[in-house]
PDB file of N, CA and C in Angstrom:
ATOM      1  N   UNK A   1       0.839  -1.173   0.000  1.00  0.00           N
ATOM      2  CA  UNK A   1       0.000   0.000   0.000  1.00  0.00           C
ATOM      3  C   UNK A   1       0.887   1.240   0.000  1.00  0.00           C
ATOM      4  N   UNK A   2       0.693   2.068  -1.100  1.00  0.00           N
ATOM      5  CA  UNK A   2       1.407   3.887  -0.994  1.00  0.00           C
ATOM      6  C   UNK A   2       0.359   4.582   0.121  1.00  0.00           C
ATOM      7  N   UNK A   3       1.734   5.220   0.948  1.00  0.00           N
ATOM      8  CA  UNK A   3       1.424   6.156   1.861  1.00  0.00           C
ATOM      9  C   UNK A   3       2.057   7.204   1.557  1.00  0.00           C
ATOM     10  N   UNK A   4       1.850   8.431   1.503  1.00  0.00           N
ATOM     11  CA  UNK A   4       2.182   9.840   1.818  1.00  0.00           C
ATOM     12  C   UNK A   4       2.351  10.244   3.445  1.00  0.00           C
ATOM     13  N   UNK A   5       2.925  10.333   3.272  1.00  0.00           N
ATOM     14  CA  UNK A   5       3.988  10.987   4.705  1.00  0.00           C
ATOM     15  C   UNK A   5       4.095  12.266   4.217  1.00  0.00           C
ATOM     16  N   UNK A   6       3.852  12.851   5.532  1.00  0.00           N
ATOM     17  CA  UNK A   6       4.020  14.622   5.371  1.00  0.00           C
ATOM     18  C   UNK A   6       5.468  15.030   5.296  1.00  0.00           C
ATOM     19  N   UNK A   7       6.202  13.848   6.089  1.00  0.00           N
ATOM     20  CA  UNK A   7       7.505  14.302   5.497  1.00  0.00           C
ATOM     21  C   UNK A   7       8.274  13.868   4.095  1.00  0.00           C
ATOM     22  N   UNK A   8       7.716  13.170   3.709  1.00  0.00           N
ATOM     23  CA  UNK A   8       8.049  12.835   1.867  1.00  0.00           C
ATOM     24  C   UNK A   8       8.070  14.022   1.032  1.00  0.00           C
ATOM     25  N   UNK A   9       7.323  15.064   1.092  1.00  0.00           N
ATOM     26  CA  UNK A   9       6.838  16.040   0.841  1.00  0.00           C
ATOM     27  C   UNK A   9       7.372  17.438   0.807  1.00  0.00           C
ATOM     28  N   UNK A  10       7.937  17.129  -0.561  1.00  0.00           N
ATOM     29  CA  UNK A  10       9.040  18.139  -0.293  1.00  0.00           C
ATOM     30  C   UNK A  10       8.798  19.815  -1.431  1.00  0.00           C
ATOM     31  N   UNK A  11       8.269  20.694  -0.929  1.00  0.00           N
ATOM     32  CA  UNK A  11       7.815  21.793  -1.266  1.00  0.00           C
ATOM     33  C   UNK A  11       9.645  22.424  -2.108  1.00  0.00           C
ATOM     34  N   UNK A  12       9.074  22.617  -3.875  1.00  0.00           N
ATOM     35  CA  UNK A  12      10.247  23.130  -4.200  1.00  0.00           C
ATOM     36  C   UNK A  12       9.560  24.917  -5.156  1.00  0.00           C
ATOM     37  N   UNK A  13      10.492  25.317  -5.415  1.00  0.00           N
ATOM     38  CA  UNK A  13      10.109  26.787  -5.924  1.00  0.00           C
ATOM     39  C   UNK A  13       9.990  26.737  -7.119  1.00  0.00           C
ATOM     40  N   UNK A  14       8.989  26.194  -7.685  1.00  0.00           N
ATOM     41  CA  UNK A  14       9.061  26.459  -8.901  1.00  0.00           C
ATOM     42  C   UNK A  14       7.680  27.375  -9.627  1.00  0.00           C
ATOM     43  N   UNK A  15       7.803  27.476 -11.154  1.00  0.00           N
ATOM     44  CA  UNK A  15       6.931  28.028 -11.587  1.00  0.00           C
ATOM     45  C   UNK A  15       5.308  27.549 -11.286  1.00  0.00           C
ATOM     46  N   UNK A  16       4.768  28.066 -10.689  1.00  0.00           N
ATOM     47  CA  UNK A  16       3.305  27.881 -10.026  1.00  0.00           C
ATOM     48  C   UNK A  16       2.152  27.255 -11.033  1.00  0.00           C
ATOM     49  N   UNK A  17       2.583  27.980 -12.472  1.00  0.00           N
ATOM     50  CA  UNK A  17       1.228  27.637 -13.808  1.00  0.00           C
ATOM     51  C   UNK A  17       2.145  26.292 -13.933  1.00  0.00           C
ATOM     52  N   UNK A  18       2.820  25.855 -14.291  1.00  0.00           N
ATOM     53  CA  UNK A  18       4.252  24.664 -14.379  1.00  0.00           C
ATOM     54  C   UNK A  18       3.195  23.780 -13.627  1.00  0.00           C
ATOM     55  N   UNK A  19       3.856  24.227 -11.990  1.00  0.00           N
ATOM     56  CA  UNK A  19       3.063  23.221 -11.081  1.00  0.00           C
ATOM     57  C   UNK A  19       2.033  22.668 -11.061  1.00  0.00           C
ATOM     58  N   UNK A  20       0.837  23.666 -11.206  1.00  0.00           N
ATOM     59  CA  UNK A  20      -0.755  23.721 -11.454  1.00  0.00           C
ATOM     60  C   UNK A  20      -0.734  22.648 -12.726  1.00  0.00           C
ATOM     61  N   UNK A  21       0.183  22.740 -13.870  1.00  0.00           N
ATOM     62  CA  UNK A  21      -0.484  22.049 -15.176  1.00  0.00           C
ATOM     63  C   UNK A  21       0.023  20.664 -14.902  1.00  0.00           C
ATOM     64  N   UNK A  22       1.116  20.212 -14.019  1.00  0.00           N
ATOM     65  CA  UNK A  22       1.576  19.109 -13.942  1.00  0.00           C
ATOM     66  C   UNK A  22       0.709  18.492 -12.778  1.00  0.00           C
ATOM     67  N   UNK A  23       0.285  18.782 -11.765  1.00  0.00           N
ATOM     68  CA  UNK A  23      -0.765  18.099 -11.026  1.00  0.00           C
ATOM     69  C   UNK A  23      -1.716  17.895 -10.763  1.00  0.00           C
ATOM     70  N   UNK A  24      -2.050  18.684 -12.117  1.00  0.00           N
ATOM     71  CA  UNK A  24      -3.601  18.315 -12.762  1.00  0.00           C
ATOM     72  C   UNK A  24      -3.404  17.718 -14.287  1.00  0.00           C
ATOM     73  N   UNK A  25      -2.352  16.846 -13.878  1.00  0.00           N
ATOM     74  CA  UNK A  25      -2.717  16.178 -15.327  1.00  0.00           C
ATOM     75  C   UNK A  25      -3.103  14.363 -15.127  1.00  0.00           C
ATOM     76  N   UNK A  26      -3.726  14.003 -14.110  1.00  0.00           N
ATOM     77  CA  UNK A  26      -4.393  13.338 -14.147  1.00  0.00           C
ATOM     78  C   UNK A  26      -5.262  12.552 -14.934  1.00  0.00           C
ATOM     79  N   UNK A  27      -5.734  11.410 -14.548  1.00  0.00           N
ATOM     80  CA  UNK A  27      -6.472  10.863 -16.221  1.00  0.00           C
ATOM     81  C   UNK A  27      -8.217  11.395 -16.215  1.00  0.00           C
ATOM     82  N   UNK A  28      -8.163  12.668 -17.270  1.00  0.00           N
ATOM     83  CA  UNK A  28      -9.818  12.574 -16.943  1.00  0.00           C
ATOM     84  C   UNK A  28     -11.002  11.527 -16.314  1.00  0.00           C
ATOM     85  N   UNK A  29     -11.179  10.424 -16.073  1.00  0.00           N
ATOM     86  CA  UNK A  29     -11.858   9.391 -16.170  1.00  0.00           C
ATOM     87  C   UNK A  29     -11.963  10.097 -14.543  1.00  0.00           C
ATOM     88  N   UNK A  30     -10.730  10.242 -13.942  1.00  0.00           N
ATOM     89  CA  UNK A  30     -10.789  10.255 -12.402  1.00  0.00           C
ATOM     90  C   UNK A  30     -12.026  11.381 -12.002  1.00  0.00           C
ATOM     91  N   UNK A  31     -11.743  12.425 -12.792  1.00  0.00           N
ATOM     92  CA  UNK A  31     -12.604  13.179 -12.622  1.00  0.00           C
ATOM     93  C   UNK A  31     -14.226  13.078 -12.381  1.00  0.00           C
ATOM     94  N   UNK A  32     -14.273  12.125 -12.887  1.00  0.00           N
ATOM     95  CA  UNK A  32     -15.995  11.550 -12.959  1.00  0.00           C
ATOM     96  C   UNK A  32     -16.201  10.718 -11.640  1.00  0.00           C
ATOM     97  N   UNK A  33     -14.812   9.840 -10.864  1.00  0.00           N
ATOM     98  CA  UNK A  33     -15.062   9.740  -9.301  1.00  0.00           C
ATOM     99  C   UNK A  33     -14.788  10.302  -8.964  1.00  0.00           C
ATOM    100  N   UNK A  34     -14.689  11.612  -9.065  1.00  0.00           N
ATOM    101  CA  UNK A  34     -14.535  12.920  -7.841  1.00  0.00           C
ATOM    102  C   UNK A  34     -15.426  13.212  -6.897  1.00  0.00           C
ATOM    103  N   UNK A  35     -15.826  12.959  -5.749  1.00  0.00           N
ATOM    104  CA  UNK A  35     -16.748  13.449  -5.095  1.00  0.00           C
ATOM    105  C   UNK A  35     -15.871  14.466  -4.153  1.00  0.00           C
ATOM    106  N   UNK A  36     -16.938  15.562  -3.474  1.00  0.00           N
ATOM    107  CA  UNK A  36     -16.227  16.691  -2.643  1.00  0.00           C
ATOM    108  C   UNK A  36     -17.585  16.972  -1.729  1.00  0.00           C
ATOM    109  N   UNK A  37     -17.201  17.825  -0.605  1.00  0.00           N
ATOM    110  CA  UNK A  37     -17.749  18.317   0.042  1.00  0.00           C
ATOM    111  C   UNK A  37     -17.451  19.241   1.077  1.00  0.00           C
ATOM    112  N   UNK A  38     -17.843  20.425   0.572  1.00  0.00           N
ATOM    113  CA  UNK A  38     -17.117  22.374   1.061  1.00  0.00           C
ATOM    114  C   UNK A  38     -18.094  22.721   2.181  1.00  0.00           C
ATOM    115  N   UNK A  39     -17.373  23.193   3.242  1.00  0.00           N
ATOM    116  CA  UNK A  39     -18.002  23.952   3.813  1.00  0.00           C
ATOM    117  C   UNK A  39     -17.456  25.314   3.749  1.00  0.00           C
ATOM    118  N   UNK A  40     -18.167  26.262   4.536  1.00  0.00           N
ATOM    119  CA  UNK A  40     -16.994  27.418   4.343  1.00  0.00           C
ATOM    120  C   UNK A  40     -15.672  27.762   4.436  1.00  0.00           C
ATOM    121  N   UNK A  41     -15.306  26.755   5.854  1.00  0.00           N
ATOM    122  CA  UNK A  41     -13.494  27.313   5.275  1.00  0.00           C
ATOM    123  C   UNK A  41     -12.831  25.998   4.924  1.00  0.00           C
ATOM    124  N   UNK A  42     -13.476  24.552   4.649  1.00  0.00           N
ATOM    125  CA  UNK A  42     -12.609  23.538   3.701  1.00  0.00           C
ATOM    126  C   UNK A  42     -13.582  23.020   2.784  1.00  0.00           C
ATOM    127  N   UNK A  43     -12.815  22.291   1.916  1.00  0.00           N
ATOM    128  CA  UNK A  43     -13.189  21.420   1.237  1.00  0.00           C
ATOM    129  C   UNK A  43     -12.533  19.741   1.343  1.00  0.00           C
ATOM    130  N   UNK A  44     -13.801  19.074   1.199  1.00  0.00           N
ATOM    131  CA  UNK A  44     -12.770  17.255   1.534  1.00  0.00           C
ATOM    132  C   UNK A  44     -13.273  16.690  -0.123  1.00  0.00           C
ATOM    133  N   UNK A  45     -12.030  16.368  -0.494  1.00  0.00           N
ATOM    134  CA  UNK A  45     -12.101  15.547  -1.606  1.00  0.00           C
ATOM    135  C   UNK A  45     -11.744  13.992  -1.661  1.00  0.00           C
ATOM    136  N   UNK A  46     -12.565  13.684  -2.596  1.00  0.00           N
ATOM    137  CA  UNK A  46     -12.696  11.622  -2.405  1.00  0.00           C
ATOM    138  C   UNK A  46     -12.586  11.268  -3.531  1.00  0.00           C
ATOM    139  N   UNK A  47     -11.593  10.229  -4.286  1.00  0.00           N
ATOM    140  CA  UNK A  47     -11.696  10.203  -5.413  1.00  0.00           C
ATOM    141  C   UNK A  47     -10.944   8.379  -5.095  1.00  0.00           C
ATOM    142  N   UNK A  48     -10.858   7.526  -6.395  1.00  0.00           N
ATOM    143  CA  UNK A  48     -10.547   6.579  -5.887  1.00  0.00           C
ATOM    144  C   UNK A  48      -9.078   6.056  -6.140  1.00  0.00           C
ATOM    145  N   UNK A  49      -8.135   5.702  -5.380  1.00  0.00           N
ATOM    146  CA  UNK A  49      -6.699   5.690  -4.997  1.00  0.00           C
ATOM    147  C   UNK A  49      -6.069   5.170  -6.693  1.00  0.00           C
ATOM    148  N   UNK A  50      -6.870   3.957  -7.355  1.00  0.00           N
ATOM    149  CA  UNK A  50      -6.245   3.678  -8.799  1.00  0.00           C
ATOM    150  C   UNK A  50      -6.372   4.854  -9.859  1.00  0.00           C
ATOM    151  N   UNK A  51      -6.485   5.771  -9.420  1.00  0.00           N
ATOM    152  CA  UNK A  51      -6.677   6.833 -10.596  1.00  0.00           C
ATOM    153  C   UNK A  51      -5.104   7.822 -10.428  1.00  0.00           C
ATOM    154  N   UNK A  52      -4.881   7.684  -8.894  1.00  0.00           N
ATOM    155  CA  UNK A  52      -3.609   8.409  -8.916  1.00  0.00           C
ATOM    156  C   UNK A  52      -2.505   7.592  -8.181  1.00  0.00           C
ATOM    157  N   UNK A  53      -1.406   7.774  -8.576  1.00  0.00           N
ATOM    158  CA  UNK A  53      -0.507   7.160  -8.079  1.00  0.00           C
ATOM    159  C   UNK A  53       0.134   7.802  -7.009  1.00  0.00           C
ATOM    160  N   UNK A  54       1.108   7.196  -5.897  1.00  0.00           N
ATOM    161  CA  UNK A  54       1.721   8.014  -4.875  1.00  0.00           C
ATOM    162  C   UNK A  54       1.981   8.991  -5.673  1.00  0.00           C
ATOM    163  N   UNK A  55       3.296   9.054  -6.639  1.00  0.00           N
ATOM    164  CA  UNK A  55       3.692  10.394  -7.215  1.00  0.00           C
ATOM    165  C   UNK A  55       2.861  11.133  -7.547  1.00  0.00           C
ATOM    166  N   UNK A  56       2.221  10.846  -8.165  1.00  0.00           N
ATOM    167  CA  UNK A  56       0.799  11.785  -8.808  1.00  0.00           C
ATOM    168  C   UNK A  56       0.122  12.825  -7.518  1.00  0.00           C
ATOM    169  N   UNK A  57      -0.323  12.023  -6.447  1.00  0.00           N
ATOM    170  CA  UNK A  57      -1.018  12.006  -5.538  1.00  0.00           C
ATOM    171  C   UNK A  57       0.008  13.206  -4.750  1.00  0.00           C
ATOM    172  N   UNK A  58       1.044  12.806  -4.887  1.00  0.00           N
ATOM    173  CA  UNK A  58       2.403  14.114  -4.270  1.00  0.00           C
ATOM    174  C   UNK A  58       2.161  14.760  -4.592  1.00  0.00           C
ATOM    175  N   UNK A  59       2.221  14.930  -6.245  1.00  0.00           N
ATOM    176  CA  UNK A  59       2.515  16.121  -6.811  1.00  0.00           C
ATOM    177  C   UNK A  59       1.272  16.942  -6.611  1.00  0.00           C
ATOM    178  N   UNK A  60       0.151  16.673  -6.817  1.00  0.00           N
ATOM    179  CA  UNK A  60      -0.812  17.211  -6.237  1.00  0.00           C
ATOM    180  C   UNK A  60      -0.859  18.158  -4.964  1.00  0.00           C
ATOM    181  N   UNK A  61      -0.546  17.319  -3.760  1.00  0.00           N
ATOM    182  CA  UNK A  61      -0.532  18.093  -2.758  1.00  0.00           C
ATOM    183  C   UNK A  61       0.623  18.621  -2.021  1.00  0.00           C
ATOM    184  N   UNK A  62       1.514  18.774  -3.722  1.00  0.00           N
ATOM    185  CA  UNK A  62       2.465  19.916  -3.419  1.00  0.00           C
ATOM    186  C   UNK A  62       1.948  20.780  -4.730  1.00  0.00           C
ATOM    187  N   UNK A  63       0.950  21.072  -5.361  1.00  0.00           N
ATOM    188  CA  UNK A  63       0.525  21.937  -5.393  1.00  0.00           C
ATOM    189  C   UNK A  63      -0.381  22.406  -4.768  1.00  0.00           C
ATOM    190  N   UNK A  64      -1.160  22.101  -3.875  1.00  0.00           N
ATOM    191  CA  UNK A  64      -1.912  22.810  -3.373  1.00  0.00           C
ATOM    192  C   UNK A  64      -1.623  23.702  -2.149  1.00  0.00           C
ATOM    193  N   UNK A  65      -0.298  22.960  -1.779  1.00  0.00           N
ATOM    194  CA  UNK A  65       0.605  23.944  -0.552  1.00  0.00           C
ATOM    195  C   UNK A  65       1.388  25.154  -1.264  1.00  0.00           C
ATOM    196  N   UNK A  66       1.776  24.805  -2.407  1.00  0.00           N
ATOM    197  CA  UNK A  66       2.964  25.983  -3.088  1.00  0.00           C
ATOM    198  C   UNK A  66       1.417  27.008  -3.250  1.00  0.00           C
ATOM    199  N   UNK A  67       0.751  26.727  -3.912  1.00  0.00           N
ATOM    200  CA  UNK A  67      -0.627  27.913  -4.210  1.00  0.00           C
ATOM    201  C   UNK A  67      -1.021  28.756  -2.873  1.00  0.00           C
ATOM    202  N   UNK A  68      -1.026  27.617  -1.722  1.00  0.00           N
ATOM    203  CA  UNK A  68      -1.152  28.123   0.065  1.00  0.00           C
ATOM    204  C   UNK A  68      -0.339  29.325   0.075  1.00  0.00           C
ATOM    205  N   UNK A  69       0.944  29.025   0.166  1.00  0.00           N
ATOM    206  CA  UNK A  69       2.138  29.556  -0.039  1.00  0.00           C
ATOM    207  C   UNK A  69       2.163  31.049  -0.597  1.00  0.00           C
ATOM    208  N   UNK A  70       1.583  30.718  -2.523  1.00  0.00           N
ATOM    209  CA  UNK A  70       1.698  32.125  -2.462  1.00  0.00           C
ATOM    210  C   UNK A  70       0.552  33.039  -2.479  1.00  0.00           C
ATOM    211  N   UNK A  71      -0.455  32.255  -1.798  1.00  0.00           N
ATOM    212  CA  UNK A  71      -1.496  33.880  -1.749  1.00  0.00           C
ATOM    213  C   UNK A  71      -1.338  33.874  -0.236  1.00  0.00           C
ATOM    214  N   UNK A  72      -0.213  33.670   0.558  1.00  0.00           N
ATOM    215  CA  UNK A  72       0.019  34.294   1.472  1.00  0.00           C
ATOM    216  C   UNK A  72       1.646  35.243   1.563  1.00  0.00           C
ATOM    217  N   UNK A  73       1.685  35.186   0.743  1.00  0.00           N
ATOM    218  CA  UNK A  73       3.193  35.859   0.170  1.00  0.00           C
ATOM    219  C   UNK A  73       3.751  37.400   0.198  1.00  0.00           C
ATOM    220  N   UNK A  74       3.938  37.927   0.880  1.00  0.00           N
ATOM    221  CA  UNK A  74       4.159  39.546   0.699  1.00  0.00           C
ATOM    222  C   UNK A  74       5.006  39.734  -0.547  1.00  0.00           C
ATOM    223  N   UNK A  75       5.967  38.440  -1.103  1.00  0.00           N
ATOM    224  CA  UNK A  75       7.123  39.093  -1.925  1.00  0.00           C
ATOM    225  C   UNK A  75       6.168  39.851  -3.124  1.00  0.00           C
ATOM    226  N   UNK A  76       6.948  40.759  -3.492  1.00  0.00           N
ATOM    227  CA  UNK A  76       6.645  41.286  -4.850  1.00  0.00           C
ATOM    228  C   UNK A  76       7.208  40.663  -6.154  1.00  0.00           C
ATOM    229  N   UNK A  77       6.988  40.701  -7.094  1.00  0.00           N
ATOM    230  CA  UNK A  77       7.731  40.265  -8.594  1.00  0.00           C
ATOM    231  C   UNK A  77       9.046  40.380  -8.058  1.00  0.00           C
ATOM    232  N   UNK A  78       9.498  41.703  -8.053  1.00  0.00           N
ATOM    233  CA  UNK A  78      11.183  41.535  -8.414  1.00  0.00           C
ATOM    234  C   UNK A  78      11.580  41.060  -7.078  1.00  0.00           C
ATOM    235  N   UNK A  79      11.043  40.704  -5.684  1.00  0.00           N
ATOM    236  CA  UNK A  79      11.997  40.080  -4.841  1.00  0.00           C
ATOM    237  C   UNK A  79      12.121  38.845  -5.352  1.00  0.00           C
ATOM    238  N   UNK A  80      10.688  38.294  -6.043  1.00  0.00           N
ATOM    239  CA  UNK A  80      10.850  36.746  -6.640  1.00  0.00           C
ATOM    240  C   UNK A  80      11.869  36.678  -7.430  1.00  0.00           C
ATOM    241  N   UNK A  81      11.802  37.348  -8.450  1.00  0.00           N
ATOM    242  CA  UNK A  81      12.754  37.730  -9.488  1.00  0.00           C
ATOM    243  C   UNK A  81      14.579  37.361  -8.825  1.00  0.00           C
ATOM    244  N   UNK A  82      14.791  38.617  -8.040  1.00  0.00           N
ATOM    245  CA  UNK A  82      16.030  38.814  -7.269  1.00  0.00           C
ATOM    246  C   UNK A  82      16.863  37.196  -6.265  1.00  0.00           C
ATOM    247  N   UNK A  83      15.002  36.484  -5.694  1.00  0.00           N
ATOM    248  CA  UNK A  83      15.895  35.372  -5.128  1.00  0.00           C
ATOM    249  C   UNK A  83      16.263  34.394  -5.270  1.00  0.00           C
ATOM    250  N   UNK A  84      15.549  34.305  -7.485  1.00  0.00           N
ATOM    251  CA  UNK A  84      15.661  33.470  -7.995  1.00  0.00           C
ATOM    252  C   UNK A  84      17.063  33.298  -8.411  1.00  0.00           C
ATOM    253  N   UNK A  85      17.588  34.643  -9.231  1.00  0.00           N
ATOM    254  CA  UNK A  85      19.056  34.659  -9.669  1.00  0.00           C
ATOM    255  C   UNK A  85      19.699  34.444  -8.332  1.00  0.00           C
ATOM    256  N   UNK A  86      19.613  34.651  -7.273  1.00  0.00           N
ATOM    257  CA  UNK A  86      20.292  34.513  -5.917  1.00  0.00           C
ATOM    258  C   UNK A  86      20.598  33.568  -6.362  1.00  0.00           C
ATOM    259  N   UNK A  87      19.187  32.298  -5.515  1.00  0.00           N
ATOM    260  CA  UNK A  87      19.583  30.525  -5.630  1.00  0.00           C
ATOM    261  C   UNK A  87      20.442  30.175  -6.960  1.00  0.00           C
ATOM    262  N   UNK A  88      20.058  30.800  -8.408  1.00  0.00           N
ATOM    263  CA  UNK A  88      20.450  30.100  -9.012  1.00  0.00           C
ATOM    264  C   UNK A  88      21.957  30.194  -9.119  1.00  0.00           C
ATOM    265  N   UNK A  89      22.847  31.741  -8.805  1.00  0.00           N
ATOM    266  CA  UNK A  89      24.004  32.258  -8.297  1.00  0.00           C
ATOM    267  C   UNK A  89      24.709  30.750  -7.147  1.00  0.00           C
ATOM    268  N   UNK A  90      24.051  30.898  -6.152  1.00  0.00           N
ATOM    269  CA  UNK A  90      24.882  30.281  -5.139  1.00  0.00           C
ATOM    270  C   UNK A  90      24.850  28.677  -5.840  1.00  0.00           C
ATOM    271  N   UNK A  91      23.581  27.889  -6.605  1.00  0.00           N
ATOM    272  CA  UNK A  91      23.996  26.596  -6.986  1.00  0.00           C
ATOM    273  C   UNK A  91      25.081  26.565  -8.066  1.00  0.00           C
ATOM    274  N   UNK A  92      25.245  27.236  -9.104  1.00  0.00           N
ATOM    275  CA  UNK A  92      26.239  27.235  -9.964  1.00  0.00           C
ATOM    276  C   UNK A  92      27.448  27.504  -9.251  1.00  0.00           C
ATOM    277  N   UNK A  93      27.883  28.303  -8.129  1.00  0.00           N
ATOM    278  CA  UNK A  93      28.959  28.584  -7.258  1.00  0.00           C
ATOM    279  C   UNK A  93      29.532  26.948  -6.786  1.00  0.00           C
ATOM    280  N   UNK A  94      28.686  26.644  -5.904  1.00  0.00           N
ATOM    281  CA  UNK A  94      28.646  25.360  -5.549  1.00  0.00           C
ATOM    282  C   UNK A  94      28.659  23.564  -6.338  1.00  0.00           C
ATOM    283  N   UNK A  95      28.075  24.455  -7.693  1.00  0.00           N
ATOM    284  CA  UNK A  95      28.118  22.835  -7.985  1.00  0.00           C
ATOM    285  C   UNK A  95      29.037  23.303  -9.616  1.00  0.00           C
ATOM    286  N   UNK A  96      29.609  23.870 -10.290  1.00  0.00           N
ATOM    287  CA  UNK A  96      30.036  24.843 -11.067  1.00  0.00           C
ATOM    288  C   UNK A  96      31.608  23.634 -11.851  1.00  0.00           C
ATOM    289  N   UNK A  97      32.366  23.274 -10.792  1.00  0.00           N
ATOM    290  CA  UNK A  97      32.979  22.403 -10.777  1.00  0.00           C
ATOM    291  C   UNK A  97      33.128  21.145 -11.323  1.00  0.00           C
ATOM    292  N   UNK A  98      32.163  19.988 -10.637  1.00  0.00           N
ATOM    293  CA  UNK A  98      31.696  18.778 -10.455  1.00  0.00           C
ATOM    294  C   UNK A  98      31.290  19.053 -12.588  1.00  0.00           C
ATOM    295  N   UNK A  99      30.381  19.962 -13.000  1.00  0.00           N
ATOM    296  CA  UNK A  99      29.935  20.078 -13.986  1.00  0.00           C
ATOM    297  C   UNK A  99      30.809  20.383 -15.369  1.00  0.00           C
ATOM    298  N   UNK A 100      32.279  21.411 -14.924  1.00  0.00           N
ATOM    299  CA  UNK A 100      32.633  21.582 -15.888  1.00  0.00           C
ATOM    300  C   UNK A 100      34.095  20.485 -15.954  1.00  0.00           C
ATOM    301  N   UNK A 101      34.279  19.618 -14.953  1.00  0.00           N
ATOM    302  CA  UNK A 101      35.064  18.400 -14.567  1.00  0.00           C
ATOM    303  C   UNK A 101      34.514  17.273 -15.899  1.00  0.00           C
ATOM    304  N   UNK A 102      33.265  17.414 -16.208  1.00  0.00           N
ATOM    305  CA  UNK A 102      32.138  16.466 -16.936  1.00  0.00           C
ATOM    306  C   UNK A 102      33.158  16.569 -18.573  1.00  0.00           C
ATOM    307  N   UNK A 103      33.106  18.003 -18.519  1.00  0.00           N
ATOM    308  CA  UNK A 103      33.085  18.580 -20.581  1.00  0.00           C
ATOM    309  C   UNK A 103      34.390  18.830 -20.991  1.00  0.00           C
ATOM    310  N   UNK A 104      35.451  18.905 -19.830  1.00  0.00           N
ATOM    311  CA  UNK A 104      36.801  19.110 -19.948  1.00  0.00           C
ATOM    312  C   UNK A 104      37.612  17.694 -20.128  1.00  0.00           C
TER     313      UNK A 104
END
């Protein structure tokens, strides 16, 4: 049996429409066992486990935390912007080496 563990679950920064289109790409069919039920501040969704797989089932509810995420977000565009070249600055620093060790 696949279990999801909250710690499996590993929240990464990426493009949000990216995210959204990849964990909803599910097999329509599932859609038709979708059942739900909202009250005002949740919603519980039921659908049946062969339609998604652990990964699938991840990726899902790491989009629905990254979306959490950013409509609670103060950053503006360009801090996003700014801490993207950051990270991507310090991984090329760090891994810069190992990579050009590869082509040389």
């Amino acid at each position: 049996m696949d279990v999801v563990r909250e710690t499996d679950i590993k929240i990464t920064r990426r493009d949000s429409d990216t995210l959204l289109r990849q964990a909803l790409s599910f097999p329509e069919e599932a859609l038709t066992m979708l059942t739900y039920q909202a009250t005002d501040k949740t919603v519980n969704l039921s659908f049946s486990k062969e339609f998604l797989s652990a990964h699938e089932l991840t990726r899902l509810i790491e989009m629905l935390r990254v979306k959490e995420l950013i409509s609670k977000s103060q950053m503006t565009d360009d801090d996003t912007s700014l801490l993207d070249n950051e990270l991507k600055e310090n991984w090329w620093r760090e891994n810069q080496e190992r990579f050009l060790a590869k082509i040389k």
